[in-house]
Protein backbone atom coordinates (compact mmCIF):
# COMPACT_ATOMS: atom_id res chain seq x y z
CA UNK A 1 73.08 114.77 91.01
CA UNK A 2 73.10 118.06 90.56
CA UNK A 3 70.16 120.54 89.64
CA UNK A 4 69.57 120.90 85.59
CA UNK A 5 69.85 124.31 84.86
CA UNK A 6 68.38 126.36 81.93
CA UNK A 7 69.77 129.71 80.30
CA UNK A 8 68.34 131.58 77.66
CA UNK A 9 70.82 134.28 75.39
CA UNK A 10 70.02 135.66 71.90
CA UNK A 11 67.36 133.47 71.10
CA UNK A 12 69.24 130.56 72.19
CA UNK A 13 68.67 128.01 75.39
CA UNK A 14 70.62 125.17 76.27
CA UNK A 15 70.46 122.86 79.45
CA UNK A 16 72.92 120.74 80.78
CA UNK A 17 73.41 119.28 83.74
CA UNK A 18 75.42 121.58 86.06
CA UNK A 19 77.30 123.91 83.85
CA UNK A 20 75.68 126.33 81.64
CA UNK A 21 77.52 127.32 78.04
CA UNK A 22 77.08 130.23 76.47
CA UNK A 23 75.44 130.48 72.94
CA UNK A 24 75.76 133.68 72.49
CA UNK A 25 79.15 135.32 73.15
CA UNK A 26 80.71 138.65 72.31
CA UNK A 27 84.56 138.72 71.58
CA UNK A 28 86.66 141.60 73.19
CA UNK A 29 89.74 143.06 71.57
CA UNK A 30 92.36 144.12 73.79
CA UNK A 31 94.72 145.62 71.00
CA UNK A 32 97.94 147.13 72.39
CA UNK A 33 98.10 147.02 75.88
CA UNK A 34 101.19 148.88 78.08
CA UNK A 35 103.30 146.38 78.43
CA UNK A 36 106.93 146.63 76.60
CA UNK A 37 105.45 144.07 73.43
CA UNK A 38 106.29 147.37 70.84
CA UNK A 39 109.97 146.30 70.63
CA UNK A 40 108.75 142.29 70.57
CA UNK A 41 106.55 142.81 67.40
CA UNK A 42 106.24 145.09 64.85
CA UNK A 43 102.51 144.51 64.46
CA UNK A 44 101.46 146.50 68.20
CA UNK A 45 99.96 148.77 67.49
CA UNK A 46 101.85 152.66 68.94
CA UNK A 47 100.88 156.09 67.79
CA UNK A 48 96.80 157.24 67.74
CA UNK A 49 96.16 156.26 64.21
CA UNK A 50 97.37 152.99 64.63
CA UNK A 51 95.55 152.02 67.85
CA UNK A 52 92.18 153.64 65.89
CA UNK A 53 93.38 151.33 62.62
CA UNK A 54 93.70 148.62 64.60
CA UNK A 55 90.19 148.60 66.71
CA UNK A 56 89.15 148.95 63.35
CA UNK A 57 90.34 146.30 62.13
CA UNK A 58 89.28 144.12 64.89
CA UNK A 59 85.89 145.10 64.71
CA UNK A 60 85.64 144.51 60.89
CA UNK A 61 86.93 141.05 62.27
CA UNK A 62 84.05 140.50 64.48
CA UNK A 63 84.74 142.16 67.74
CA UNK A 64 81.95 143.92 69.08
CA UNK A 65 84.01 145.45 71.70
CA UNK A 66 87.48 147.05 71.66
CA UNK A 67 89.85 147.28 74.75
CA UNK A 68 92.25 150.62 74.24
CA UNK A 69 95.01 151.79 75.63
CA UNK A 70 97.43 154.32 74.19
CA UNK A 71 101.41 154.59 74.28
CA UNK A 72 103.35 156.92 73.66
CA UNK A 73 104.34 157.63 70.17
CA UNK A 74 108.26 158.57 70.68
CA UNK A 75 109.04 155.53 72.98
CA UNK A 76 106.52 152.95 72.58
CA UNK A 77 105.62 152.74 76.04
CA UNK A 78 102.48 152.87 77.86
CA UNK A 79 100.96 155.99 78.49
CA UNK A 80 98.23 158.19 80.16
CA UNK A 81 97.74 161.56 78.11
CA UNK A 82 94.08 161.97 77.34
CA UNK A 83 95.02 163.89 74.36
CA UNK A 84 96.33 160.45 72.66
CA UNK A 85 92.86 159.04 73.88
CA UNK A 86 90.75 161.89 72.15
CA UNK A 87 92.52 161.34 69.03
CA UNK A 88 91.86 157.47 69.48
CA UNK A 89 88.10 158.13 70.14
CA UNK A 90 87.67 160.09 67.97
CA UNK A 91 89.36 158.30 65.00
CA UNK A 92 87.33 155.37 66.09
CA UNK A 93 83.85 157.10 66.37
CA UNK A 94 83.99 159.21 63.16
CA UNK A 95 85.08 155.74 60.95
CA UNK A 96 81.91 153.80 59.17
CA UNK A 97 82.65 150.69 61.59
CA UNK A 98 80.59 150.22 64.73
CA UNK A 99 82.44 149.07 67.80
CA UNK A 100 81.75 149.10 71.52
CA UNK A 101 85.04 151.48 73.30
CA UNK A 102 86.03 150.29 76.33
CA UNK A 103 88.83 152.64 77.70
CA UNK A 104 91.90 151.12 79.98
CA UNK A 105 91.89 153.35 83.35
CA UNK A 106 94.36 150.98 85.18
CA UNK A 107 97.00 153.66 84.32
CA UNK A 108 98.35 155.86 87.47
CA UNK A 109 98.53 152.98 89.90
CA UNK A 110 102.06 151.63 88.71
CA UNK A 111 104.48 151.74 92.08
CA UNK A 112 108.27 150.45 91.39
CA UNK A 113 109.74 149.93 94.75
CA UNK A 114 113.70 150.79 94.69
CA UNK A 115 114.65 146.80 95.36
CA UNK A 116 115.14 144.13 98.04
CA UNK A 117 116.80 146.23 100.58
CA UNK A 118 117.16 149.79 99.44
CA UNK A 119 112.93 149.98 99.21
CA UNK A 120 113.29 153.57 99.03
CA UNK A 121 113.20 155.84 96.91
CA UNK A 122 110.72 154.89 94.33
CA UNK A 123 112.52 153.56 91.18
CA UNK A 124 111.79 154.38 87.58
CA UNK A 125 108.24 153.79 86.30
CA UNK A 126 106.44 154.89 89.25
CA UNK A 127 103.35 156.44 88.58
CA UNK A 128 100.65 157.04 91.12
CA UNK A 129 97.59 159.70 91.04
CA UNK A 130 94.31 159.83 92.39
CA UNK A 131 91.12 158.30 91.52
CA UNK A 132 89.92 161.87 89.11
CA UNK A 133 93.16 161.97 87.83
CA UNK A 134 93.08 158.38 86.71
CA UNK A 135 90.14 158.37 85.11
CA UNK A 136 90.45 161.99 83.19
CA UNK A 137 90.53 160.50 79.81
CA UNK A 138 87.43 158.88 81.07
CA UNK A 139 85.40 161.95 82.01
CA UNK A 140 85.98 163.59 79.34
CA UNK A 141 85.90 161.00 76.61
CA UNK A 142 82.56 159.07 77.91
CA UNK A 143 83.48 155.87 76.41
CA UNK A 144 80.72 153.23 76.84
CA UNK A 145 82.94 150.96 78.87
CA UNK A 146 85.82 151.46 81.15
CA UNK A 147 88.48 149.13 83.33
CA UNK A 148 88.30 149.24 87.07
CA UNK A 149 91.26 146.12 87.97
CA UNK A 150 89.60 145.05 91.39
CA UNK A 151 92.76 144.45 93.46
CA UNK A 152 96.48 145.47 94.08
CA UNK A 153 99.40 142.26 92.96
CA UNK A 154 102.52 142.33 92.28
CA UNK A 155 102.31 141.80 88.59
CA UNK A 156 105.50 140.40 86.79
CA UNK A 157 107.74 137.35 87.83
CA UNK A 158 110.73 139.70 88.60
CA UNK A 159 111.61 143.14 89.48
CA UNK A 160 109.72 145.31 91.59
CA UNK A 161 106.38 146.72 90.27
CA UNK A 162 103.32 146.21 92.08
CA UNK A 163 99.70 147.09 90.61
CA UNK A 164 98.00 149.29 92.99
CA UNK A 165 94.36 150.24 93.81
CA UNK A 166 93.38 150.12 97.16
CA UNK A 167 89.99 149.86 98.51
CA UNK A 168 89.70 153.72 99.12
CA UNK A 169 90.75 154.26 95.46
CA UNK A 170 89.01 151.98 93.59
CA UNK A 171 85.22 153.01 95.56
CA UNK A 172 85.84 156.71 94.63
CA UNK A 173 86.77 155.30 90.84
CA UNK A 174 83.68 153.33 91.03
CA UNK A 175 81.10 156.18 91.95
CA UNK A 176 82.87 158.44 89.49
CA UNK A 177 82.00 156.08 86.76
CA UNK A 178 78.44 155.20 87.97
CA UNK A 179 77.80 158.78 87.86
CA UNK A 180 78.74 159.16 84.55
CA UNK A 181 76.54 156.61 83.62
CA UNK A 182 79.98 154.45 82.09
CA UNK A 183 79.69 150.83 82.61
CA UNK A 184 83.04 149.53 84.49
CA UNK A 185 84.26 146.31 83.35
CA UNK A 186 85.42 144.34 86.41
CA UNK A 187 89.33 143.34 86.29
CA UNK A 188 89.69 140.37 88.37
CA UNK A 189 93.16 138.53 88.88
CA UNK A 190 92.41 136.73 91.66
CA UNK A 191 89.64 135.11 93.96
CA UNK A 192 90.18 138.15 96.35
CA UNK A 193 89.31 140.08 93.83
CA UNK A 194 86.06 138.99 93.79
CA UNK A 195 85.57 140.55 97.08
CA UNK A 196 86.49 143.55 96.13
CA UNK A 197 83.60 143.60 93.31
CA UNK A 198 80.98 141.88 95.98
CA UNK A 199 81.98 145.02 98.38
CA UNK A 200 81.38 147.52 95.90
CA UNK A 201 78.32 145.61 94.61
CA UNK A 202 77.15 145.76 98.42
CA UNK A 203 77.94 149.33 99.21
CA UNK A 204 75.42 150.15 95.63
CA UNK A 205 78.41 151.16 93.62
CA UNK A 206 77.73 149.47 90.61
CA UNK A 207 74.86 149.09 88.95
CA UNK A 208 73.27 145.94 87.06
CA UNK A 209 74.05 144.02 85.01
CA UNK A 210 77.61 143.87 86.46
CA UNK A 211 80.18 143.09 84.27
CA UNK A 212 83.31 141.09 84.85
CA UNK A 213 86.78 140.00 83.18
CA UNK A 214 88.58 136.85 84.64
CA UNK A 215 92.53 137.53 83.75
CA UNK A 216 94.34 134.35 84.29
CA UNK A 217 97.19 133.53 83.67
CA UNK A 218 99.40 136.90 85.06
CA UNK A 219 102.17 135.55 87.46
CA UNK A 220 101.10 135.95 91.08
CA UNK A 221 97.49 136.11 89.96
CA UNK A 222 94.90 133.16 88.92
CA UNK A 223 96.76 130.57 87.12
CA UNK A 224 94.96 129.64 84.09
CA UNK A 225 94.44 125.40 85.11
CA UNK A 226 90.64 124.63 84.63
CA UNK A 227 89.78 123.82 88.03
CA UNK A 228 91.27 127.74 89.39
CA UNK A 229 89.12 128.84 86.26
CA UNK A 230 86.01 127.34 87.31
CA UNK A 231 86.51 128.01 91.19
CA UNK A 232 86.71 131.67 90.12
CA UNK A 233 83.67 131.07 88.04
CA UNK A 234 81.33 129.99 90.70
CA UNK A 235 82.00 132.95 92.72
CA UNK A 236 80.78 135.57 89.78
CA UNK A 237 78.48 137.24 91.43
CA UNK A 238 74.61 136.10 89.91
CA UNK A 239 73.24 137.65 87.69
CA UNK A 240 77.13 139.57 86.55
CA UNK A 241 78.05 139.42 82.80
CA UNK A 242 81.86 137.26 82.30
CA UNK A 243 84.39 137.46 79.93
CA UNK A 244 87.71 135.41 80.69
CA UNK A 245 91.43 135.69 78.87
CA UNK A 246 94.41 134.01 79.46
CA UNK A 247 97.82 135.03 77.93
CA UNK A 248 100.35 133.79 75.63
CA UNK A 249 99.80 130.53 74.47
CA UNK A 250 96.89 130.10 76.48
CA UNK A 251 94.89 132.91 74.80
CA UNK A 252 93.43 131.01 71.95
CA UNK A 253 92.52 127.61 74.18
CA UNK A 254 90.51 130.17 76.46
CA UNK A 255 88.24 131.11 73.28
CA UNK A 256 86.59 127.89 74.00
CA UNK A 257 87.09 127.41 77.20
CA UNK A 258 85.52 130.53 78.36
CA UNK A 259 82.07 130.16 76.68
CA UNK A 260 82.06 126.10 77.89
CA UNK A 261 81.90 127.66 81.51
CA UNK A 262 78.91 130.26 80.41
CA UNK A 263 81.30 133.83 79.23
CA UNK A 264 82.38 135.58 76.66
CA UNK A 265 85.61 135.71 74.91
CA UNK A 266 88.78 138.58 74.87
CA UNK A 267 91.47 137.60 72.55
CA UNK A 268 94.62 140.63 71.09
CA UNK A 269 97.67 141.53 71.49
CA UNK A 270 97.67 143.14 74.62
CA UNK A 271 97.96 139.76 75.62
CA UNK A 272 99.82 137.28 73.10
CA UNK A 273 101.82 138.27 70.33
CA UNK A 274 101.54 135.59 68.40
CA UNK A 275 99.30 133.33 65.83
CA UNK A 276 101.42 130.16 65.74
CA UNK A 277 104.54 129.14 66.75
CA UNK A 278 107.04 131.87 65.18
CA UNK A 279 104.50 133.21 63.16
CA UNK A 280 103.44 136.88 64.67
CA UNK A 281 99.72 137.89 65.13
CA UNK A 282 97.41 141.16 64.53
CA UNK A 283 94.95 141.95 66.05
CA UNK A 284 92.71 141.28 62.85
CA UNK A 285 94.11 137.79 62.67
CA UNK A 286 93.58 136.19 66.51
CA UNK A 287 89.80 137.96 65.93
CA UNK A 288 89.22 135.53 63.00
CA UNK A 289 90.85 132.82 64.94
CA UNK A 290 88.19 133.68 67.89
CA UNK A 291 85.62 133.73 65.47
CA UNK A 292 86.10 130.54 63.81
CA UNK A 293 86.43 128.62 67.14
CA UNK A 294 83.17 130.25 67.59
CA UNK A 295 80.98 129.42 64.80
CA UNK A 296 82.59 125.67 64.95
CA UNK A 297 81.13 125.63 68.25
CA UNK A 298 77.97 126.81 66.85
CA UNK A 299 78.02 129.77 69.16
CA UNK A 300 76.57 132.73 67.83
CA UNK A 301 78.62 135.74 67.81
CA UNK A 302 76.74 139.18 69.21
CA UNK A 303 77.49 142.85 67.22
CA UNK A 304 77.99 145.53 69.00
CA UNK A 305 74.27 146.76 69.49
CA UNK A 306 73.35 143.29 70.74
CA UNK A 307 76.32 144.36 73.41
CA UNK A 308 74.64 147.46 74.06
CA UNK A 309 71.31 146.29 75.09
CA UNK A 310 72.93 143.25 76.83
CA UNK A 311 74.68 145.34 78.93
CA UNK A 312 72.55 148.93 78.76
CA UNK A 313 75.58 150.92 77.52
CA UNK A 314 75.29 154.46 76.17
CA UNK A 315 76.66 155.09 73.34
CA UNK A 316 78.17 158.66 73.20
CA UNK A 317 78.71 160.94 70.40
């Protein structure tokens, strides 16, 4: 039989035999994303003012924290210019609505290799800096979160395009944001992933409480079965803060599941466009749906200063 165990969060404690649940969960909003969704629903958000609109809106919603990313205005597509963050930020920090930011800075390690034979040259969409570079908006911005993805995969079920950050990147990303004093939410896709964040965690390059995101679901990563969930689970470092997503369909089931295996929740449309069958989501919408899957669990959902202190963010002007 195996050990009871006993968790305390917000007040609330809970003991069951072998798993631990989480009472008190935080929902994420990841609204827009850099994938090519713009042309696949009219509610992604695109230029600055609907990004800020849309965190917004999510956070009215109940997110306490919003994922951003920015795209370019003219085409839709993901992009990298600070400038579009700063006008995000700041849209976001001078409205009357209290959200955590969390700031993508997975941009600038996109490689598109030229195809099964002719490898080189580098096709269309390559885009590939260095670890200051990538995290410019970051420096200068000081959000209270930002992405570090933990691992290089190829990351769509055709084509070309792999995800890159290799070791030597991602530990010179990692002390940049330490010594900033920005927390780095962990993006892990896969169980080798979770090497990469015990490494860093070894080598003193993050700092407690360490805080992770299990993304299942992506083809050639983590499917999104329960028993690959929970195997990546039980090698979360102890002591780490979770959150878990899955995409598509799956995004809504992992509301529940997530908090069942002791995490919080990320729900938006950087990953699933819709609400139900046919019927297209916003980012306001699959909130609400988080939140009521919530509060019928009888989980109680944390604000964004509970977030704070949970996680000892700083909250920058």
């Amino acid at each position: 039989m195996k050990p009871l165990q006993v968790l305390t969060i917000s007040g609330f404690q809970t003991e069951i035999e072998g798993e631990i649940m989480n009472w008190g969960a935080f929902i994420t909003c990841a609204v827009t994303g850099s994938g090519e969704t713009a042309h696949k629903s009219d509610k992604v958000p695109v230029t600055p003012e609907q990004i800020a609109n849309s965190c917004i809106e999510a956070a009215k919603a109940g997110a306490a924290v919003v994922h951003i990313h920015v795209r370019d205005p003219r085409t839709g597509l993901g992009s990298r210019d600070t400038e579009l963050y700063a006008e995000v930020v700041d849209r976001v920090r001078s409205s009357d609505t209290d959200v955590v930011i969390n700031l993508t800075a997975g941009m600038g390690g996109d490689l598109v290799l030229g195809g099964d034979e002719n490898v080189l040259p580098l096709a269309a969409g390559t885009d590939m800096v260095g670890s200051t570079e990538r995290l410019d908006h970051v420096t200068r911005l000081l959000p209270e979160i930002c992405t570090l993805d933990c691992g290089t995969m190829n990351f769509s079920s055709g084509g070309d395009y792999i995800m890159t950050n290799t070791p030597s990147v991602l530990r010179k990303m990692a002390k940049i944001v330490q010594d900033l004093g920005v927390r780095p939410e962990l993006e892990v896709f896969d169980t080798g992933h979770l090497v990469m964040v015990k490494d860093l965690l070894k080598e003193g390059l993050l700092d407690d409480p360490v805080m992770i995101q299990l993304c299942m679901g992506i083809a050639y990563g983590a499917p999104d079965d329960p028993n690959t969930f929970m195997a990546m689970v039980n090698q979360i470092p102890q002591g780490a803060v979770f959150s878990a997503f899955s995409i598509g369909r799956m995004q809504i089931p992992f509301v529940a599941q997530s908090v069942l295996a002791g995490g919080n929740v990320r729900v938006g449309l950087e990953d699933n466009l819709y609400l139900n069958r046919g019927e297209l989501a916003t980012n306001g919408k699959l909130v609400e749906r988080a939140v009521n899957i919530l509060e019928n669990m009888n989980v109680s959902i944390m604000g964004p200063q509970e977030v704070r202190e949970k996680l000892k963010l700083t909250k920058h002007a």
